[in-house]
PDB file of N, CA and C in Angstrom:
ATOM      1  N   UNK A   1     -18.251  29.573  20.760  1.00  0.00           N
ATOM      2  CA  UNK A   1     -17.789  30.817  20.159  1.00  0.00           C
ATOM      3  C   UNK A   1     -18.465  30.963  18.798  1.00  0.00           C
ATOM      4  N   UNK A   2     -19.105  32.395  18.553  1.00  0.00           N
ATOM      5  CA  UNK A   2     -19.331  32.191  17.121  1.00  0.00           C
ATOM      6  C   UNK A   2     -18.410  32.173  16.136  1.00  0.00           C
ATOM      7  N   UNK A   3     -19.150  32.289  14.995  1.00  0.00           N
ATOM      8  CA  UNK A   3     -17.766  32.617  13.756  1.00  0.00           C
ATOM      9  C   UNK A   3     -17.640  34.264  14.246  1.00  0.00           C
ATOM     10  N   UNK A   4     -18.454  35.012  14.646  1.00  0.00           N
ATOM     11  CA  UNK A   4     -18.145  36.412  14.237  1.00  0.00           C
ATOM     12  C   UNK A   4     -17.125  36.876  15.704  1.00  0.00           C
ATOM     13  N   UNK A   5     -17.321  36.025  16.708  1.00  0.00           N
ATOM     14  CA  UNK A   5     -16.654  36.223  17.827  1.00  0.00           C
ATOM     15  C   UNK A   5     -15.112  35.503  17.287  1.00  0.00           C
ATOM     16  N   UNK A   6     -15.008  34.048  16.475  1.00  0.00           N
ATOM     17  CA  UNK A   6     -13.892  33.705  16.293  1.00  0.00           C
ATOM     18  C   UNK A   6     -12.869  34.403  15.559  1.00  0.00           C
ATOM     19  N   UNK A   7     -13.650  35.327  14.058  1.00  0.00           N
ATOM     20  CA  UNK A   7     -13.302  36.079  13.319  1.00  0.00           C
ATOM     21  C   UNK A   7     -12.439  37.178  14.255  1.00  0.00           C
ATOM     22  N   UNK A   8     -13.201  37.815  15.029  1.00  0.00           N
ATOM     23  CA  UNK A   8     -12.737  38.787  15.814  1.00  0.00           C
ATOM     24  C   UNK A   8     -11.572  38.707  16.773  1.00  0.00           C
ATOM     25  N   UNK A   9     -11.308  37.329  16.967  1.00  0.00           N
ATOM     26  CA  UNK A   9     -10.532  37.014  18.328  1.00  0.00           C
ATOM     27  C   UNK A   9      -8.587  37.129  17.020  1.00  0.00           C
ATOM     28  N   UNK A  10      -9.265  36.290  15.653  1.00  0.00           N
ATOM     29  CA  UNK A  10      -8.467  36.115  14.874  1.00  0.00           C
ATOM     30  C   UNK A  10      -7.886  37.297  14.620  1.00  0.00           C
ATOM     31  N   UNK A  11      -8.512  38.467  14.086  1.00  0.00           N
ATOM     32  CA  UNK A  11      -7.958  40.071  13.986  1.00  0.00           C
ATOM     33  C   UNK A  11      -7.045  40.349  14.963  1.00  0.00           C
ATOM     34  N   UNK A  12      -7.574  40.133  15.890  1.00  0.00           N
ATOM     35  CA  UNK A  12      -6.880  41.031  17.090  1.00  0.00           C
ATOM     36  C   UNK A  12      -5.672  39.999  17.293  1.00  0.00           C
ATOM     37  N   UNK A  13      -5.420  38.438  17.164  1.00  0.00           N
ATOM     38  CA  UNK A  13      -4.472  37.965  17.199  1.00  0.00           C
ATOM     39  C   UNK A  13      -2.980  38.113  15.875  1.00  0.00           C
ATOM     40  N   UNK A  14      -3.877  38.952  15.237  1.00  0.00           N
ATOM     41  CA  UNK A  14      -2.737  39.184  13.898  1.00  0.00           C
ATOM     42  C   UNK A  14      -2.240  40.636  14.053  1.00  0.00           C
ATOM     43  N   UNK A  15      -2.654  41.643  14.986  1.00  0.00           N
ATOM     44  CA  UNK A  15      -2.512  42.759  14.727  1.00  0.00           C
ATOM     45  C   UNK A  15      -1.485  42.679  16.023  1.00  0.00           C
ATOM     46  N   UNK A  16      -1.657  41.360  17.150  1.00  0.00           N
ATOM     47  CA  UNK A  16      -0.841  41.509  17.929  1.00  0.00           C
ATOM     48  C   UNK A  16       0.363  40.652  17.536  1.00  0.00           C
ATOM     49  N   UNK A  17       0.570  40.092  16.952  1.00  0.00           N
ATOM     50  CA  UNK A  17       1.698  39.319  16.375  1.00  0.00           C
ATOM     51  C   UNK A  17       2.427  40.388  15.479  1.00  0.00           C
ATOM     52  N   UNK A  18       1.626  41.406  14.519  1.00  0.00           N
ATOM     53  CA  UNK A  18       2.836  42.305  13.929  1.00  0.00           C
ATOM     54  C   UNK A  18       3.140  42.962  14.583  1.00  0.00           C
ATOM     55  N   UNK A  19       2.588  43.670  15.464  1.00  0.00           N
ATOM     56  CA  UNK A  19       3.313  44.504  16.546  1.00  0.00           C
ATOM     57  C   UNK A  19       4.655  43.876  17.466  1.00  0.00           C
ATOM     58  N   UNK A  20       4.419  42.609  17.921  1.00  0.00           N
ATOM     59  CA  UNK A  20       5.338  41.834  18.119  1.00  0.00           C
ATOM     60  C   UNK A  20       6.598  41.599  17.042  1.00  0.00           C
ATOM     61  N   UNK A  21       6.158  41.582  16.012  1.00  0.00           N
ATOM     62  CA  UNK A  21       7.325  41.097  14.735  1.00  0.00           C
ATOM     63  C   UNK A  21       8.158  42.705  14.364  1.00  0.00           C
ATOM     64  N   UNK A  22       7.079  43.698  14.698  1.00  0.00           N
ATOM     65  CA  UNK A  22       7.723  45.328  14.807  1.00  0.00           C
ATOM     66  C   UNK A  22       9.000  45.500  16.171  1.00  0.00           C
ATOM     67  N   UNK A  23       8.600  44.766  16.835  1.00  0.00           N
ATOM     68  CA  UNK A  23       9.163  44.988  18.068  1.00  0.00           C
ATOM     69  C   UNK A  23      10.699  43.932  18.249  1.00  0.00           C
ATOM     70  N   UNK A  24      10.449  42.691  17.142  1.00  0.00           N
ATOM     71  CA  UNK A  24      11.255  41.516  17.784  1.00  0.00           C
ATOM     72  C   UNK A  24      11.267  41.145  15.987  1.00  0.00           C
ATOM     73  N   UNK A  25      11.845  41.782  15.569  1.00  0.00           N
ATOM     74  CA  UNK A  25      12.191  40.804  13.799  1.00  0.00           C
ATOM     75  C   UNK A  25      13.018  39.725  13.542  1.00  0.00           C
ATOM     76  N   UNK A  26      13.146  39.483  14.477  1.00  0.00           N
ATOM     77  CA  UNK A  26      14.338  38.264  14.578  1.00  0.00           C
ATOM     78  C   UNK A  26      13.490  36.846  14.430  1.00  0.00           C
ATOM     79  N   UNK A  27      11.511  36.925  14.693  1.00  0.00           N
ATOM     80  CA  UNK A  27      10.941  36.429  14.804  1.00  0.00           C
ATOM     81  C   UNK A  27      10.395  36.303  13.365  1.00  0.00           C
ATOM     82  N   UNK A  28      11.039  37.026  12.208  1.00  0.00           N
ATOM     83  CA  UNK A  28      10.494  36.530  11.006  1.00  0.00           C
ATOM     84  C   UNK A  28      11.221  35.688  10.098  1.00  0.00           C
ATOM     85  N   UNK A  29      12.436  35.345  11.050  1.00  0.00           N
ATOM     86  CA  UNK A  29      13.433  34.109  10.554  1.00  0.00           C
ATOM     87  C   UNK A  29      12.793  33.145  10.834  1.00  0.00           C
ATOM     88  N   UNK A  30      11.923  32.600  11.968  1.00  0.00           N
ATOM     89  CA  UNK A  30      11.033  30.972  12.291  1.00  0.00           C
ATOM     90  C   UNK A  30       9.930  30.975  11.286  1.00  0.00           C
ATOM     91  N   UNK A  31       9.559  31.790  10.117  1.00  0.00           N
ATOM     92  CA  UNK A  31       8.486  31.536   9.243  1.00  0.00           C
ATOM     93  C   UNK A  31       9.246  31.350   8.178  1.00  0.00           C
ATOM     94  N   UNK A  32       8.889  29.984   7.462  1.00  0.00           N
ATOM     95  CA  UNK A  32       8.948  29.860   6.021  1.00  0.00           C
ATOM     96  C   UNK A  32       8.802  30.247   4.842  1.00  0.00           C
ATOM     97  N   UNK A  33       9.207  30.942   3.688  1.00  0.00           N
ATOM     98  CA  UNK A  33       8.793  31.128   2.747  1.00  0.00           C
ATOM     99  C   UNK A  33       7.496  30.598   2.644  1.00  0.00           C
ATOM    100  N   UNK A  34       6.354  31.141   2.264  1.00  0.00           N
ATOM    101  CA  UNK A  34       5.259  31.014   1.626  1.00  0.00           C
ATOM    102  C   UNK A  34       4.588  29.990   2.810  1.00  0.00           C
ATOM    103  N   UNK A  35       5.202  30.345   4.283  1.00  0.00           N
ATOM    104  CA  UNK A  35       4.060  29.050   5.157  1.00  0.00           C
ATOM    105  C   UNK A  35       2.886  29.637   5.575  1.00  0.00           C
ATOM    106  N   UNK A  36       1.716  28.949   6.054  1.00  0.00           N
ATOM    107  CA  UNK A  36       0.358  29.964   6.578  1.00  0.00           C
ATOM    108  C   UNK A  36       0.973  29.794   8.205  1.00  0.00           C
ATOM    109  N   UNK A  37       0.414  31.253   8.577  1.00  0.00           N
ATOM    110  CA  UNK A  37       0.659  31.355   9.996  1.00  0.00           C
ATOM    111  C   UNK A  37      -1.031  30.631  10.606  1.00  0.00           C
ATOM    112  N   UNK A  38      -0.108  29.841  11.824  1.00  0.00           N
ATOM    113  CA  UNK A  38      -1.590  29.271  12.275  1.00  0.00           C
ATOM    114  C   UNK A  38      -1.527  29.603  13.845  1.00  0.00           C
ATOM    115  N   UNK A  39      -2.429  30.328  14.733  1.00  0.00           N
ATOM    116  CA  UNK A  39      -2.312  31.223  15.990  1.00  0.00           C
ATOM    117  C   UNK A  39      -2.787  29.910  16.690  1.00  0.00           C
ATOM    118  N   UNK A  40      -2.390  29.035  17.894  1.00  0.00           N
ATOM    119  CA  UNK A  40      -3.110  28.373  18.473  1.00  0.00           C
ATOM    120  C   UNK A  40      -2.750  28.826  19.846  1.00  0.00           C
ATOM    121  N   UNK A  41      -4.444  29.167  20.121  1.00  0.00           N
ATOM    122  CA  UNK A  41      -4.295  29.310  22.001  1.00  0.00           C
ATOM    123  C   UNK A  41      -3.714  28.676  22.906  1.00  0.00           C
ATOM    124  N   UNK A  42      -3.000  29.212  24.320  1.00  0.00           N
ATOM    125  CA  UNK A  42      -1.884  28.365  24.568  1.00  0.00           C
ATOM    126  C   UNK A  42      -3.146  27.414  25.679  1.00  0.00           C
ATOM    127  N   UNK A  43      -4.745  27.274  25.651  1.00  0.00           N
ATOM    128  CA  UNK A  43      -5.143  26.488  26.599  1.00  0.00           C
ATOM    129  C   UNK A  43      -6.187  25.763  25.174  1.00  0.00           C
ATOM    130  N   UNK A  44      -5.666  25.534  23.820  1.00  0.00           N
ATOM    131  CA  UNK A  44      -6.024  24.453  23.450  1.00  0.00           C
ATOM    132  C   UNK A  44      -5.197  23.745  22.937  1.00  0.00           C
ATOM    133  N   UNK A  45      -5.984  22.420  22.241  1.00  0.00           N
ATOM    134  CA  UNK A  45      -4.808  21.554  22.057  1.00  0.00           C
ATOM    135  C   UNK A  45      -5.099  21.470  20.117  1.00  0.00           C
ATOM    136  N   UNK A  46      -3.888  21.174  19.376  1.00  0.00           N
ATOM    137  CA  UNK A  46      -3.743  20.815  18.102  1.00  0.00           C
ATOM    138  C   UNK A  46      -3.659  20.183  17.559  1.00  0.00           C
ATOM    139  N   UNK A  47      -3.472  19.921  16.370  1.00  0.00           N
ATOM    140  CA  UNK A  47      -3.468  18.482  15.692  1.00  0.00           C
ATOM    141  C   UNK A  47      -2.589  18.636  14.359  1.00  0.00           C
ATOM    142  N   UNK A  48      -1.613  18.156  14.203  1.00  0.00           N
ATOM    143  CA  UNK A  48      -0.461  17.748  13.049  1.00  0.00           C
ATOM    144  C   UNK A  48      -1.493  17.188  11.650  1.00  0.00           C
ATOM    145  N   UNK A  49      -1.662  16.043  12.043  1.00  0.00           N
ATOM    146  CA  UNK A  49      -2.434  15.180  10.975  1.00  0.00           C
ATOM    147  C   UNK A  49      -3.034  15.891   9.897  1.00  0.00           C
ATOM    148  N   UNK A  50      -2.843  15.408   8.559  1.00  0.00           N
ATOM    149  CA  UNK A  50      -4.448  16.159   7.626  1.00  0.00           C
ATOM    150  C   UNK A  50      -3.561  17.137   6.932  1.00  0.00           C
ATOM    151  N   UNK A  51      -2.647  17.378   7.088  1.00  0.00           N
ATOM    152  CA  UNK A  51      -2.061  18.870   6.359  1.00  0.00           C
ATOM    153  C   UNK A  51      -1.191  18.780   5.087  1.00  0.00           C
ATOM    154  N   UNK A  52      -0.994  17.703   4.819  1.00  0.00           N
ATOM    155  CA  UNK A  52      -0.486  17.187   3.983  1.00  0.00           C
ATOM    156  C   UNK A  52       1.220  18.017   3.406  1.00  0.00           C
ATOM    157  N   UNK A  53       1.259  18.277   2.314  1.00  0.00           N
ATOM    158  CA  UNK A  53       2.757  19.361   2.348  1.00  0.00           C
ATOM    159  C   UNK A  53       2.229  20.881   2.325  1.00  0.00           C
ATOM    160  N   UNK A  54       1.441  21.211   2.908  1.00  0.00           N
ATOM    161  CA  UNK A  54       1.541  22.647   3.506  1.00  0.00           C
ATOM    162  C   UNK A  54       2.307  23.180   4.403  1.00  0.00           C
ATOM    163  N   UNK A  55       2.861  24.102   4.163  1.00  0.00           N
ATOM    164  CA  UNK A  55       3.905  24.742   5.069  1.00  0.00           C
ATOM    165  C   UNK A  55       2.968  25.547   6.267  1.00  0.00           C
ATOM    166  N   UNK A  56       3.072  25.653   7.500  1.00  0.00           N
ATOM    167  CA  UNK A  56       2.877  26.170   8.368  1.00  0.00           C
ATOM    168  C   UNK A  56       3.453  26.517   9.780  1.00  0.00           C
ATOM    169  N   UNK A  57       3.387  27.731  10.069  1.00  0.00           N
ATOM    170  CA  UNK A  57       4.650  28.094  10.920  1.00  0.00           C
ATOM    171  C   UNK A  57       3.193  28.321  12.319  1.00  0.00           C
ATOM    172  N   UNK A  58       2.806  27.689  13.256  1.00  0.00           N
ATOM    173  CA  UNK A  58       2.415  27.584  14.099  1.00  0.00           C
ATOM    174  C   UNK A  58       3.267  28.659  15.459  1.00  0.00           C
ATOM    175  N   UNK A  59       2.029  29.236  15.974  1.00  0.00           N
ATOM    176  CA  UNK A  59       2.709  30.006  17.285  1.00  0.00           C
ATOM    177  C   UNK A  59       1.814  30.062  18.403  1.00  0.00           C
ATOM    178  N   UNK A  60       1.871  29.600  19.721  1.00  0.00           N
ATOM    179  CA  UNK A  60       1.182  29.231  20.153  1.00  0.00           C
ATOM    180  C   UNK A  60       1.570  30.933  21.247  1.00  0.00           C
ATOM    181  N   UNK A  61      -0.101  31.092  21.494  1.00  0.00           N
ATOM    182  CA  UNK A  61      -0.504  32.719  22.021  1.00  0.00           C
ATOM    183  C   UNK A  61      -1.185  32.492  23.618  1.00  0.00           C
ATOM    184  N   UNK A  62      -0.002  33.492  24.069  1.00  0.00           N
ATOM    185  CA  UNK A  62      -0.143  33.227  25.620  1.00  0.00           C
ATOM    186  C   UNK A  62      -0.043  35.098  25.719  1.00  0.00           C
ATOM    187  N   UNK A  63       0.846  35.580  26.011  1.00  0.00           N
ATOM    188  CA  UNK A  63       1.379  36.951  26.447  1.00  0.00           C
ATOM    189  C   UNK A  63       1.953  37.535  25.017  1.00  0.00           C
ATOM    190  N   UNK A  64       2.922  36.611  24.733  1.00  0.00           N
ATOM    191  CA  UNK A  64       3.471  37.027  23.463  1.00  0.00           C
ATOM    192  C   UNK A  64       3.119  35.486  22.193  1.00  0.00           C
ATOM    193  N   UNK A  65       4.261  35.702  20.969  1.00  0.00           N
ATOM    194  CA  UNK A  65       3.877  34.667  20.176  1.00  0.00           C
ATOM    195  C   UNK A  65       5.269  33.597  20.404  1.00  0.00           C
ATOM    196  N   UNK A  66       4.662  32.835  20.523  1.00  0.00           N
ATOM    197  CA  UNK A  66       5.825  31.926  20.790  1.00  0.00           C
ATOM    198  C   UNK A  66       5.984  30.465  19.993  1.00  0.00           C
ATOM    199  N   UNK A  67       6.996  30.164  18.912  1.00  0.00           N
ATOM    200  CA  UNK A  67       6.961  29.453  18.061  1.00  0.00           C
ATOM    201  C   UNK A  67       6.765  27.553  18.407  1.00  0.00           C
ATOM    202  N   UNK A  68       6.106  26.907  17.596  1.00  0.00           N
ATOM    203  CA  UNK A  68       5.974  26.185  17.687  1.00  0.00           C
ATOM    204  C   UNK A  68       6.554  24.672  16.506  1.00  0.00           C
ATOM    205  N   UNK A  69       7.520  24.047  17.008  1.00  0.00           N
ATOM    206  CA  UNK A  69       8.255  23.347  16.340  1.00  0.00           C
ATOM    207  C   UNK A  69       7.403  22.204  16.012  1.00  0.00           C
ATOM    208  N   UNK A  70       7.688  21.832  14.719  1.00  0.00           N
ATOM    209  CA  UNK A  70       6.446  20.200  14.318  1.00  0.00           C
ATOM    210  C   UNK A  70       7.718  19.231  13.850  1.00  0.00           C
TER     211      UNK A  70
END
């Protein structure tokens, strides 16, 4: 994938998550104050490690966004 294809895949995964959060706000109670949202595809795999105390509210993207507990 390039960056400009990854860039792109990233847009369209944020524009579908607010539409989702327009639709379902109940979904902006699983994000933390001040956490980074991190989109992971539901056919790859992730990694915890390395993040040190950064807050991040992970949602793993299939149909809709669906939260991911660490």
């Amino acid at each position: 994938m390039t960056k400009k294809e990854y860039m792109e895949r990233n847009i369209g995964m944020t524009f579908d998550f607010i539409r989702q959060m327009v639709d379902k706000p109940e979904i902006l109670d699983t994000i933390t104050n001040g956490a980074e949202l991190d989109f992971i595809d539901k056919d790859l795999p992730f990694k915890t490690k390395g993040q040190g105390k950064k807050k991040i509210a992970r949602y793993k993207v299939e149909h809709v966004f669906e939260p991911i507990k660490s």
